[in-house]
Protein backbone atom coordinates (compact mmCIF):
# COMPACT_ATOMS: atom_id res chain seq x y z
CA UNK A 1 -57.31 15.67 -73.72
CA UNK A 2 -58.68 18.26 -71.11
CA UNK A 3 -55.68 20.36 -68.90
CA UNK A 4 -56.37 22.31 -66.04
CA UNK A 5 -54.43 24.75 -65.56
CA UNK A 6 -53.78 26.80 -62.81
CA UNK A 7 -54.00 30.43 -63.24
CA UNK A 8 -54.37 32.55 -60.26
CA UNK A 9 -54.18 32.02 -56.42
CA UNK A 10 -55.09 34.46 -53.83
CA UNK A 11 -55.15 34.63 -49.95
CA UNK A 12 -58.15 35.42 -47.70
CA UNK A 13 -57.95 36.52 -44.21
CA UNK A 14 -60.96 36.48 -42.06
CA UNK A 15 -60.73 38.12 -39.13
CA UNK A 16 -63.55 38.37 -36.17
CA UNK A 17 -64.31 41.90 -35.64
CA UNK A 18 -66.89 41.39 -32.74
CA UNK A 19 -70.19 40.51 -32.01
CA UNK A 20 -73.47 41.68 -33.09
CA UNK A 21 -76.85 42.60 -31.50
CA UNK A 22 -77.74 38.79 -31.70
CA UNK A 23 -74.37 37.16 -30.26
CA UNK A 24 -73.22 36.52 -34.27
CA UNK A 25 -69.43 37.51 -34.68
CA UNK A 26 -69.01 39.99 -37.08
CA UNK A 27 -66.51 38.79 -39.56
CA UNK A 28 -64.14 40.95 -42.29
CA UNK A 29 -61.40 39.94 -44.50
CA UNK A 30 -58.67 41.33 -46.21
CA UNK A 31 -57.59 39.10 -49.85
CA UNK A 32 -53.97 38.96 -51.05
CA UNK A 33 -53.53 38.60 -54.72
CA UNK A 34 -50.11 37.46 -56.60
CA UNK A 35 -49.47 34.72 -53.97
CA UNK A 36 -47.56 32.28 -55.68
CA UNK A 37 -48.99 29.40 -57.19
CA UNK A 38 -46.26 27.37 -55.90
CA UNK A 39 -46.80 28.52 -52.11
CA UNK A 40 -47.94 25.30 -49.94
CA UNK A 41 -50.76 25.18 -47.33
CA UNK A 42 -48.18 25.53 -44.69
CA UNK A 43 -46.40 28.93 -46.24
CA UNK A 44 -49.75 30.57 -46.68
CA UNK A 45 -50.77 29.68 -43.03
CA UNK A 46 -47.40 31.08 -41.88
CA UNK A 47 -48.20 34.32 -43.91
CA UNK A 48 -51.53 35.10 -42.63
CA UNK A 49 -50.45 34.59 -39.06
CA UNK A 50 -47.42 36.86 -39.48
CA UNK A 51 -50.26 39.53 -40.92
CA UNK A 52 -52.89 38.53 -37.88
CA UNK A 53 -50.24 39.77 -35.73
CA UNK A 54 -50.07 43.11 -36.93
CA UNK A 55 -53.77 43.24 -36.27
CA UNK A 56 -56.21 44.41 -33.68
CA UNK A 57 -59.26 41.75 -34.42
CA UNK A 58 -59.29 37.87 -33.90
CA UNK A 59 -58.08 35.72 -36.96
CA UNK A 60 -61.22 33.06 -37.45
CA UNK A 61 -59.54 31.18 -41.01
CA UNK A 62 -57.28 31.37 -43.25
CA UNK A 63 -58.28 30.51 -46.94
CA UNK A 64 -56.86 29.62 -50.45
CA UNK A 65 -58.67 31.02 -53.50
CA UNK A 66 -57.19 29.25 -56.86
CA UNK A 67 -58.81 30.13 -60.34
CA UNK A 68 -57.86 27.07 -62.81
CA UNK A 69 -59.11 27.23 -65.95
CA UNK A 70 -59.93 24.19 -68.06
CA UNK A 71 -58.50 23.66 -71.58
CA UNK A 72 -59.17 21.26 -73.88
């Protein structure tokens, strides 16, 4: 029988930092590791936009990085 298990989840901020010569926004992000694995889509949301608030550029998304490794 073949698990997957669950091993590591991180959070990604991506903020808009501007625009470019060609009208393109100009994106940067900031990863969280040691969320945990537990946290819902809801709690991480929450999270980054208590972070975005501390910061100067536009938050664009908010993503959730999990590493699951299958066993079997």
């Amino acid at each position: 029988m073949t698990l997957a298990l669950l091993e590591v989840t991180k959070l990604r901020i991506v903020f808009e930092a501007g625009m470019d010569d060609e009208g393109n926004p100009i994106l940067k992000s900031k990863t969280f590791s040691n969320v945990t694995k537990a946290a819902t889509a809801d709690q991480l949301s929450q999270a980054a936009l208590a972070v975005a608030v501390l910061c100067n550029d536009t938050l664009n998304k908010v993503e959730r990085n999990d590493i699951i490794a299958i066993v079997g």
